[in-house]
PDB file of N, CA and C in Angstrom:
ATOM      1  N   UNK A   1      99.436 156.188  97.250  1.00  0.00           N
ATOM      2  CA  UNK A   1     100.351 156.531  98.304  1.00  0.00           C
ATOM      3  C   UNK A   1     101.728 156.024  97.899  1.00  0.00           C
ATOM      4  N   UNK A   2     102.509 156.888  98.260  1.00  0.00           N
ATOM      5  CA  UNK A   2     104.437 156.495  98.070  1.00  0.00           C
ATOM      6  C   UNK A   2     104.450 155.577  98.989  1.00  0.00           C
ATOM      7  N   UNK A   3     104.496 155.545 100.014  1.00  0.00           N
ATOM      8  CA  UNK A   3     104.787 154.704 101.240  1.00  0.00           C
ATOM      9  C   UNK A   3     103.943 154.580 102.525  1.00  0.00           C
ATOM     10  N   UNK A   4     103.954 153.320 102.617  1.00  0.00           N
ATOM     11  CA  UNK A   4     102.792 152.605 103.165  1.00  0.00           C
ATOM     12  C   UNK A   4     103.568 151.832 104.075  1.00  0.00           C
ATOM     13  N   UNK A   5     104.312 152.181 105.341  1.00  0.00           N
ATOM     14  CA  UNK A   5     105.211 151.713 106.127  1.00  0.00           C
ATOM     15  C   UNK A   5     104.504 151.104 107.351  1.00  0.00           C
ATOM     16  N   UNK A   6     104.762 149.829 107.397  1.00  0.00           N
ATOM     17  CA  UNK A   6     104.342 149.101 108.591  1.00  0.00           C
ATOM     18  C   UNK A   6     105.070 148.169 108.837  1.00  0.00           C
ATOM     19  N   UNK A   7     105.247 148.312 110.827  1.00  0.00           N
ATOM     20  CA  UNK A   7     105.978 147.990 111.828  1.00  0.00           C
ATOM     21  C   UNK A   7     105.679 147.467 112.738  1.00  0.00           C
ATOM     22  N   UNK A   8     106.281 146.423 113.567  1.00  0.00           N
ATOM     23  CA  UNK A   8     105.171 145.832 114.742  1.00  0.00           C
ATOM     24  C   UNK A   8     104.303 144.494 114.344  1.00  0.00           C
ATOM     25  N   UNK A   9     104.053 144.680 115.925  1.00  0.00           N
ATOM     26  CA  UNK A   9     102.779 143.286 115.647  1.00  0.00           C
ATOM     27  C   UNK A   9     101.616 143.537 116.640  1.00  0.00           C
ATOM     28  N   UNK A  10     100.960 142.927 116.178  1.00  0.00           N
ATOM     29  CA  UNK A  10      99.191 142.852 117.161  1.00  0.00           C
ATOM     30  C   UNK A  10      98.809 144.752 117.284  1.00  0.00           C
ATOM     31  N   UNK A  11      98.745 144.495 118.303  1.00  0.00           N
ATOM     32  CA  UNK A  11      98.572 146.462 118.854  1.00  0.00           C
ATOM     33  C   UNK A  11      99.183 146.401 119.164  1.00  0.00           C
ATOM     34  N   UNK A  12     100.721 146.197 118.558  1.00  0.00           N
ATOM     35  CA  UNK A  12     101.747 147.358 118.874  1.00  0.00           C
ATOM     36  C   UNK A  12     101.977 147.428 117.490  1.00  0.00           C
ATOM     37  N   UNK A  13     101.402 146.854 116.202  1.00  0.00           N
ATOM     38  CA  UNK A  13     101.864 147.352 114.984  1.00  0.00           C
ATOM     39  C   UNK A  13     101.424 149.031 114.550  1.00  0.00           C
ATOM     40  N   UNK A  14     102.436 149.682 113.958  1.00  0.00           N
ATOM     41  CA  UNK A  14     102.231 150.984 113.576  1.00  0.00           C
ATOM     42  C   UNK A  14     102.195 151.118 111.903  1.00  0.00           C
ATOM     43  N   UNK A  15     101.513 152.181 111.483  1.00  0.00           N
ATOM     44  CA  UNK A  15     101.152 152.304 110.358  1.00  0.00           C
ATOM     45  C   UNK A  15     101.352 153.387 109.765  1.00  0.00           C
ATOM     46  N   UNK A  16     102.453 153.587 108.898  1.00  0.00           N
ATOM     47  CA  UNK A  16     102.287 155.078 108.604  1.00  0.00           C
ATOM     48  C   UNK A  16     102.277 155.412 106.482  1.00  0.00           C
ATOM     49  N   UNK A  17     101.385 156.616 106.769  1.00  0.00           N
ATOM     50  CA  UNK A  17     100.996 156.957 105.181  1.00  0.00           C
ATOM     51  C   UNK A  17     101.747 157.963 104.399  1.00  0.00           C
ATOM     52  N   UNK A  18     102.402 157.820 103.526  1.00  0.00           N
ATOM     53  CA  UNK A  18     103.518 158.923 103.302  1.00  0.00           C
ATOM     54  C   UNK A  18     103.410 159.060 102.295  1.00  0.00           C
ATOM     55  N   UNK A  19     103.318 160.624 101.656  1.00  0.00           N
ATOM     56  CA  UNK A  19     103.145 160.767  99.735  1.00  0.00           C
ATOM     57  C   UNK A  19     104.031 161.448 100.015  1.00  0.00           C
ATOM     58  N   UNK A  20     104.838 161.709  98.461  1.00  0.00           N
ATOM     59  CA  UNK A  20     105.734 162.290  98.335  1.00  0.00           C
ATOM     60  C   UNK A  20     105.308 162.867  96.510  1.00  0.00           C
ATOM     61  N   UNK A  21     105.845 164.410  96.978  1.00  0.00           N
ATOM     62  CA  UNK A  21     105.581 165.257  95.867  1.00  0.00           C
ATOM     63  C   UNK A  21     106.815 165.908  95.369  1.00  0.00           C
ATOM     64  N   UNK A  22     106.775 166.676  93.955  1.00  0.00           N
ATOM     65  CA  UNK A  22     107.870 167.434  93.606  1.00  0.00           C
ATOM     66  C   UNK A  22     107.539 169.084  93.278  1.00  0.00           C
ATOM     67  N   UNK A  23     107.657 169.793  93.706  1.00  0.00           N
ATOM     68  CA  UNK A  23     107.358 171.095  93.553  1.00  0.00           C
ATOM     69  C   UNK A  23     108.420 171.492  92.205  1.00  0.00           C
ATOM     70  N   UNK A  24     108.137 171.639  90.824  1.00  0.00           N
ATOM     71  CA  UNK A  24     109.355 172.121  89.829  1.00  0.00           C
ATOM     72  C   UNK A  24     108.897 173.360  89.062  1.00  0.00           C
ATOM     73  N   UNK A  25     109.883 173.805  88.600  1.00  0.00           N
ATOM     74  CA  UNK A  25     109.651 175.474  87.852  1.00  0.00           C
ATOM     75  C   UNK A  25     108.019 174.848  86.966  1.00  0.00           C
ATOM     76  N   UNK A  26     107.365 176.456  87.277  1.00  0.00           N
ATOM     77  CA  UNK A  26     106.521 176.637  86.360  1.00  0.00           C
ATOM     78  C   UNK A  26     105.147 175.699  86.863  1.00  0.00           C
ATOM     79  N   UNK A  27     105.172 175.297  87.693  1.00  0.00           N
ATOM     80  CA  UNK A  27     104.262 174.559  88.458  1.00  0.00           C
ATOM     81  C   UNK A  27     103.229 175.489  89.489  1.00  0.00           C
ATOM     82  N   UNK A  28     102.342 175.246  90.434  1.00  0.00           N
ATOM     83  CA  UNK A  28     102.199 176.017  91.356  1.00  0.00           C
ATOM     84  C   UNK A  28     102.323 174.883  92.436  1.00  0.00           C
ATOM     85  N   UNK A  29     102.714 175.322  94.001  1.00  0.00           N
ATOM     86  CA  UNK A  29     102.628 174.984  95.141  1.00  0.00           C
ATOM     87  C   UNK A  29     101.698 173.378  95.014  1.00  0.00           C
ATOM     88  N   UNK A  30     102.319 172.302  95.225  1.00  0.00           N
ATOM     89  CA  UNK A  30     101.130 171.073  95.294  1.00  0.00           C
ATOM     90  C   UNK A  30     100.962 170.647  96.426  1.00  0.00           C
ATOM     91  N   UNK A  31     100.928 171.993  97.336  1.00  0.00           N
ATOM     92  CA  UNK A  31     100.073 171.164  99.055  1.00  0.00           C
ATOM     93  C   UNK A  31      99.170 170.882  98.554  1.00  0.00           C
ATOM     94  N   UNK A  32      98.496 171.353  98.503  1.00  0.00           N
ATOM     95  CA  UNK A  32      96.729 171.916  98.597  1.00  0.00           C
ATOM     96  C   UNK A  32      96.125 169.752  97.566  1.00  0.00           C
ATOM     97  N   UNK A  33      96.703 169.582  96.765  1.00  0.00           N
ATOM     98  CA  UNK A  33      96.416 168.437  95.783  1.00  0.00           C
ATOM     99  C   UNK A  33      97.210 167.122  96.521  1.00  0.00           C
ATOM    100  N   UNK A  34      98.407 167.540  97.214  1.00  0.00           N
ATOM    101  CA  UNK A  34      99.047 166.535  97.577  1.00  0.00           C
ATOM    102  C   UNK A  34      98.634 166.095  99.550  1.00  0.00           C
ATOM    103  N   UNK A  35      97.432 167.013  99.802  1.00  0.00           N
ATOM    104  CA  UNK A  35      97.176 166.800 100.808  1.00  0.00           C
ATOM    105  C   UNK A  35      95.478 166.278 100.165  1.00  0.00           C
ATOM    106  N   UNK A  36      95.477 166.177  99.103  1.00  0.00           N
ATOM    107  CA  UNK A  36      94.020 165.787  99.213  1.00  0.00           C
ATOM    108  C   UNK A  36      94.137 164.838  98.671  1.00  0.00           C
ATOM    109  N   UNK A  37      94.894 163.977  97.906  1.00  0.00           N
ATOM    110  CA  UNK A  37      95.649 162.314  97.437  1.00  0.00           C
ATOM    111  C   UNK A  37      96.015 162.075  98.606  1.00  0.00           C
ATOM    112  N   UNK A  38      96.718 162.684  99.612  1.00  0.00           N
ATOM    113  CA  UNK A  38      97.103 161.729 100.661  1.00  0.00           C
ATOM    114  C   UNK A  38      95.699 161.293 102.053  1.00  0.00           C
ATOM    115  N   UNK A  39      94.717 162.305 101.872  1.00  0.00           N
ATOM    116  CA  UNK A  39      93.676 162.263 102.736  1.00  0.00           C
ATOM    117  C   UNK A  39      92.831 160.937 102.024  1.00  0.00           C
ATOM    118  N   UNK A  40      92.910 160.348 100.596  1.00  0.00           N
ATOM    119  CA  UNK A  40      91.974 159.778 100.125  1.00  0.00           C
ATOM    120  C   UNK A  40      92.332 158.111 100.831  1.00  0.00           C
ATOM    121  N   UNK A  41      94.226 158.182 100.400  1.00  0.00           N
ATOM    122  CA  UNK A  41      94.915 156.608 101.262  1.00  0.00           C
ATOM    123  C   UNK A  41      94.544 156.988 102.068  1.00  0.00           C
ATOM    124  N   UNK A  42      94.603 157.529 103.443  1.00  0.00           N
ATOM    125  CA  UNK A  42      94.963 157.674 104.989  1.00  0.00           C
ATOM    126  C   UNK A  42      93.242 156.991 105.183  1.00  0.00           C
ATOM    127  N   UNK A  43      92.147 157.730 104.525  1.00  0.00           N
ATOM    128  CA  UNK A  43      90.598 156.859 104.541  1.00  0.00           C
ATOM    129  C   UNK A  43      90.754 155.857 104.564  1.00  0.00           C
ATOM    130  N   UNK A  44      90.896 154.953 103.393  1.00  0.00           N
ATOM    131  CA  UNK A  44      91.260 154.040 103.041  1.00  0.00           C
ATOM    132  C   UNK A  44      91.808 152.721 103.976  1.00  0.00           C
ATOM    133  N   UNK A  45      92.415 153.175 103.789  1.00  0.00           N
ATOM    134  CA  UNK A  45      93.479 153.037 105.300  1.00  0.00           C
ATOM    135  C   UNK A  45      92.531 152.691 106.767  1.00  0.00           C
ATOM    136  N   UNK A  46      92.092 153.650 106.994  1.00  0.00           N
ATOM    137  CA  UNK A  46      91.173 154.184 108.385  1.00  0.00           C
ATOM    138  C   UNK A  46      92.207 154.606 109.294  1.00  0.00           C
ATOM    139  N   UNK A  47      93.306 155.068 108.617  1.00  0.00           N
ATOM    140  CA  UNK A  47      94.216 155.972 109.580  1.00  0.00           C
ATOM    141  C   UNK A  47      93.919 157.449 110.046  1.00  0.00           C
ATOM    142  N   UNK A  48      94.415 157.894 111.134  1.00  0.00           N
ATOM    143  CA  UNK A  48      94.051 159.760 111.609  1.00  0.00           C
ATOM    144  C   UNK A  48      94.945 160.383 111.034  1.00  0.00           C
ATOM    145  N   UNK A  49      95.304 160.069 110.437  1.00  0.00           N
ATOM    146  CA  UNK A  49      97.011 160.743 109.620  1.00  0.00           C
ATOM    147  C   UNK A  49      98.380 160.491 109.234  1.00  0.00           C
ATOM    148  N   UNK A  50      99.101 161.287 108.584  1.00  0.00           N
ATOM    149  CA  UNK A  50      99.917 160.897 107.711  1.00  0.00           C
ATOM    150  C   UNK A  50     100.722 161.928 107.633  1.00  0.00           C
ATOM    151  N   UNK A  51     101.641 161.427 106.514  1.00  0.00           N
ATOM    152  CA  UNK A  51     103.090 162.446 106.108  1.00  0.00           C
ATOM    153  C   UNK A  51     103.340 162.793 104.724  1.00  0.00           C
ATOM    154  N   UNK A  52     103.333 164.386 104.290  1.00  0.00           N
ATOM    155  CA  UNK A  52     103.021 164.857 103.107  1.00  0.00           C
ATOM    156  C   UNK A  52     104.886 165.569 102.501  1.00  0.00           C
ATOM    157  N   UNK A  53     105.548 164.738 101.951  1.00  0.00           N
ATOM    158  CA  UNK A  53     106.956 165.384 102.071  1.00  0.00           C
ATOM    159  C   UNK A  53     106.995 165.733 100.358  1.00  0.00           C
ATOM    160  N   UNK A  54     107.147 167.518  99.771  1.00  0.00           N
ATOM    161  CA  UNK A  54     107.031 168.453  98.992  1.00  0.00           C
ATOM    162  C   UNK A  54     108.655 168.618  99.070  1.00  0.00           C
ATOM    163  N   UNK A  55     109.638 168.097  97.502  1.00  0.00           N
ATOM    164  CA  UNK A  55     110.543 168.148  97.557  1.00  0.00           C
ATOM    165  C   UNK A  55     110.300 169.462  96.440  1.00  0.00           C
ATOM    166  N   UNK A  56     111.213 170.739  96.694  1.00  0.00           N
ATOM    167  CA  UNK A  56     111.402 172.112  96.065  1.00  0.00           C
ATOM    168  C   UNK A  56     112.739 171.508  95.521  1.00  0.00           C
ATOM    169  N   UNK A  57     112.164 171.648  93.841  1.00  0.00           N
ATOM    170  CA  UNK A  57     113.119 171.151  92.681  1.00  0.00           C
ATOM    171  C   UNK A  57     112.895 172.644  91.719  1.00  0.00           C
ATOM    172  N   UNK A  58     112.360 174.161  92.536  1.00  0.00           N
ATOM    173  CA  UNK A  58     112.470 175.290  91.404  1.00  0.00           C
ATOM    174  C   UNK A  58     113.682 175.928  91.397  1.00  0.00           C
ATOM    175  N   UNK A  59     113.879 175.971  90.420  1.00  0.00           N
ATOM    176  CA  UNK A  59     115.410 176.724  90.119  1.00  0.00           C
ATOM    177  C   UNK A  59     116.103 178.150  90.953  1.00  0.00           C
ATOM    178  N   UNK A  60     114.728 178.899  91.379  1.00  0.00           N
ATOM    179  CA  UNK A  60     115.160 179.766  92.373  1.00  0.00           C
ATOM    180  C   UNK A  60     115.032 179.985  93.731  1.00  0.00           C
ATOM    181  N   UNK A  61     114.635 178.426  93.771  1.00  0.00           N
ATOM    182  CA  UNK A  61     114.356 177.966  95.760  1.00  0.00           C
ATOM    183  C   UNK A  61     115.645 178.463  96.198  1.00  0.00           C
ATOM    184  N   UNK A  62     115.619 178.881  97.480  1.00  0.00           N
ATOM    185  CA  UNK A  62     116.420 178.896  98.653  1.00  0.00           C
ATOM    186  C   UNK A  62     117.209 178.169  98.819  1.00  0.00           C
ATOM    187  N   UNK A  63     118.093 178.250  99.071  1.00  0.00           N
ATOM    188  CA  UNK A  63     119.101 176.727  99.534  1.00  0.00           C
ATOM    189  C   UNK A  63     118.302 175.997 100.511  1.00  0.00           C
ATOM    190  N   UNK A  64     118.694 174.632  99.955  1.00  0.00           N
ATOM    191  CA  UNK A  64     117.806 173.595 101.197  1.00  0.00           C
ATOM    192  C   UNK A  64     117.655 173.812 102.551  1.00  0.00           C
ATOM    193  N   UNK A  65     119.399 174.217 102.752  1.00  0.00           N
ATOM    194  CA  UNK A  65     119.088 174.136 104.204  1.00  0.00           C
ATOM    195  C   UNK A  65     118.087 175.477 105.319  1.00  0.00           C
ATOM    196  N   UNK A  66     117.952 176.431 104.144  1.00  0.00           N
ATOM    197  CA  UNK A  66     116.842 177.454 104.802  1.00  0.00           C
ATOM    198  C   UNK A  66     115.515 177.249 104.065  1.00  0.00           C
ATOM    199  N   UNK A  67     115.401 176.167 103.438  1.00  0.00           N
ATOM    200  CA  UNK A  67     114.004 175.842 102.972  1.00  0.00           C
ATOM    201  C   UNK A  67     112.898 174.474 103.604  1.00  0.00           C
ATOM    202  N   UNK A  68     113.710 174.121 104.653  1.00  0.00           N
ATOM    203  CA  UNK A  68     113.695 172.827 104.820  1.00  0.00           C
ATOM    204  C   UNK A  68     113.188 172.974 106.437  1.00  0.00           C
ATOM    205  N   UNK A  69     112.197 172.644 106.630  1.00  0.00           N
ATOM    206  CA  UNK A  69     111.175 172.271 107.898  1.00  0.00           C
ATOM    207  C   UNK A  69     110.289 171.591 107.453  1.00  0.00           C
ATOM    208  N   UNK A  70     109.206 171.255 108.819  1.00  0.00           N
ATOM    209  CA  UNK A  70     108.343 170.748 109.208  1.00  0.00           C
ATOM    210  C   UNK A  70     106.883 171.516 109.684  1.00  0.00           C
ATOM    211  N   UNK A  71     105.803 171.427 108.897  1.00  0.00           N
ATOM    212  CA  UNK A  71     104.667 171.727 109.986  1.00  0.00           C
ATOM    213  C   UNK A  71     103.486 170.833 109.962  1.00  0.00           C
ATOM    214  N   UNK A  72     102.479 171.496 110.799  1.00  0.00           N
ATOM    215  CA  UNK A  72     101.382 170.589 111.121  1.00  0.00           C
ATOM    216  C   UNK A  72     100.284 171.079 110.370  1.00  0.00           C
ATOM    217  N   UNK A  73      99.508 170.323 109.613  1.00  0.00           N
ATOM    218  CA  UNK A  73      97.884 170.829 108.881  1.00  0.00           C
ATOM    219  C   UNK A  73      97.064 169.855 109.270  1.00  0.00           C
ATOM    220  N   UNK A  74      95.602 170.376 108.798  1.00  0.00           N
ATOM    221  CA  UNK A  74      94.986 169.270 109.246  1.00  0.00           C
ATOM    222  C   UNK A  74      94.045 169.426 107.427  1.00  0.00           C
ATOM    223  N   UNK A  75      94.127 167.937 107.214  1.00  0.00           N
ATOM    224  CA  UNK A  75      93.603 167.703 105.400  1.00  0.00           C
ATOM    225  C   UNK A  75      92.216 168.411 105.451  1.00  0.00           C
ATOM    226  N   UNK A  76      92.043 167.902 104.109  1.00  0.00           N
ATOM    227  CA  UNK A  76      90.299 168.066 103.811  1.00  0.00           C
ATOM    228  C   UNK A  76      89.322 167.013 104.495  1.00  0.00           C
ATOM    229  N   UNK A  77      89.900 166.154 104.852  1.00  0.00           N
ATOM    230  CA  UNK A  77      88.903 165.344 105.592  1.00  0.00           C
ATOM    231  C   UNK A  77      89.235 164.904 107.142  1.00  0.00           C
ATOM    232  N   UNK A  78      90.194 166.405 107.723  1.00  0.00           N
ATOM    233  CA  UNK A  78      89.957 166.762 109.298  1.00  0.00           C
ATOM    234  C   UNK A  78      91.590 165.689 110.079  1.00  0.00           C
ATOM    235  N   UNK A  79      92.257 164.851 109.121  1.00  0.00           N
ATOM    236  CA  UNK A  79      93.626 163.874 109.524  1.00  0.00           C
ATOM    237  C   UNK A  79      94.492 165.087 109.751  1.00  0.00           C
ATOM    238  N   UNK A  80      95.315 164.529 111.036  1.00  0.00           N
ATOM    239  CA  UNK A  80      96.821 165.514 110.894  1.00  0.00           C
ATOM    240  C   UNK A  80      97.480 164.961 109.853  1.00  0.00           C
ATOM    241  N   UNK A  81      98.013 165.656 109.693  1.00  0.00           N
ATOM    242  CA  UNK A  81      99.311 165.529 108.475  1.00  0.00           C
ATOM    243  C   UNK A  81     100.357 166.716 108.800  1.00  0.00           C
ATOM    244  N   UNK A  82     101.531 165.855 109.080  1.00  0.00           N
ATOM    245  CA  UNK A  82     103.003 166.472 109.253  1.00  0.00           C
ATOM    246  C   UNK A  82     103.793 166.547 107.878  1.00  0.00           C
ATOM    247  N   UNK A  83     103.285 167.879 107.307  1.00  0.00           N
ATOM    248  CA  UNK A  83     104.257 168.249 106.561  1.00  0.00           C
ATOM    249  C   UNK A  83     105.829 168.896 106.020  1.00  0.00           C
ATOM    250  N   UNK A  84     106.439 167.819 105.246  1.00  0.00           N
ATOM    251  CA  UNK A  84     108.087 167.990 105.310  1.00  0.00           C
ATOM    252  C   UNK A  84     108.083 168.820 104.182  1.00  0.00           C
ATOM    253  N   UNK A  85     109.273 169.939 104.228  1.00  0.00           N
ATOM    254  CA  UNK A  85     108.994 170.262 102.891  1.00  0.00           C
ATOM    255  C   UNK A  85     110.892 171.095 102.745  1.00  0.00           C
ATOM    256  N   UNK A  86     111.221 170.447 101.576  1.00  0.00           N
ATOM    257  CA  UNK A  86     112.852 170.939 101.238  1.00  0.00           C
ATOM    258  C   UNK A  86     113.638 170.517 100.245  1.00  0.00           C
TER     259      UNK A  86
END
């Protein structure tokens, strides 16, 4: 995992699981791999989910700012995961 952010104390500490990927020419799409490395920490962990952020480094991406949202999946082993991607 990239980042392993924790905040708080007792039960009110929060925990969050964050990979971070690079999408570059000549590659294919790395949801699909970068949601199944991040499902293996978030176990690990014993967290329900996490954050999968896919930075588009291909030479004929979109400009950021129309490439650049947010959605919701759910991994291979059933965690939300809010994916960033831009």
């Amino acid at each position: 995992m990239d980042l392993c952010l924790r905040y708080g104390h007792g039960d009110d500490e929060v925990v969050l699981g964050i990979e971070l990927t690079v999408w570059r020419d000549g590659e294919k799409d790395p949801l699909k791999e970068g949601l199944e490395q991040l499902d293996g920490y978030l176990c690990g962990l014993g967290l329900p989910g996490g954050w999968l952020v896919v930075f588009d480094r291909r030479g004929g991406a979109a400009p950021v700012s129309e490439r650049t949202g947010a959605t919701e999946v759910t991994s291979p082993g059933g965690r939300a995961i809010t994916v960033i991607r831009g």
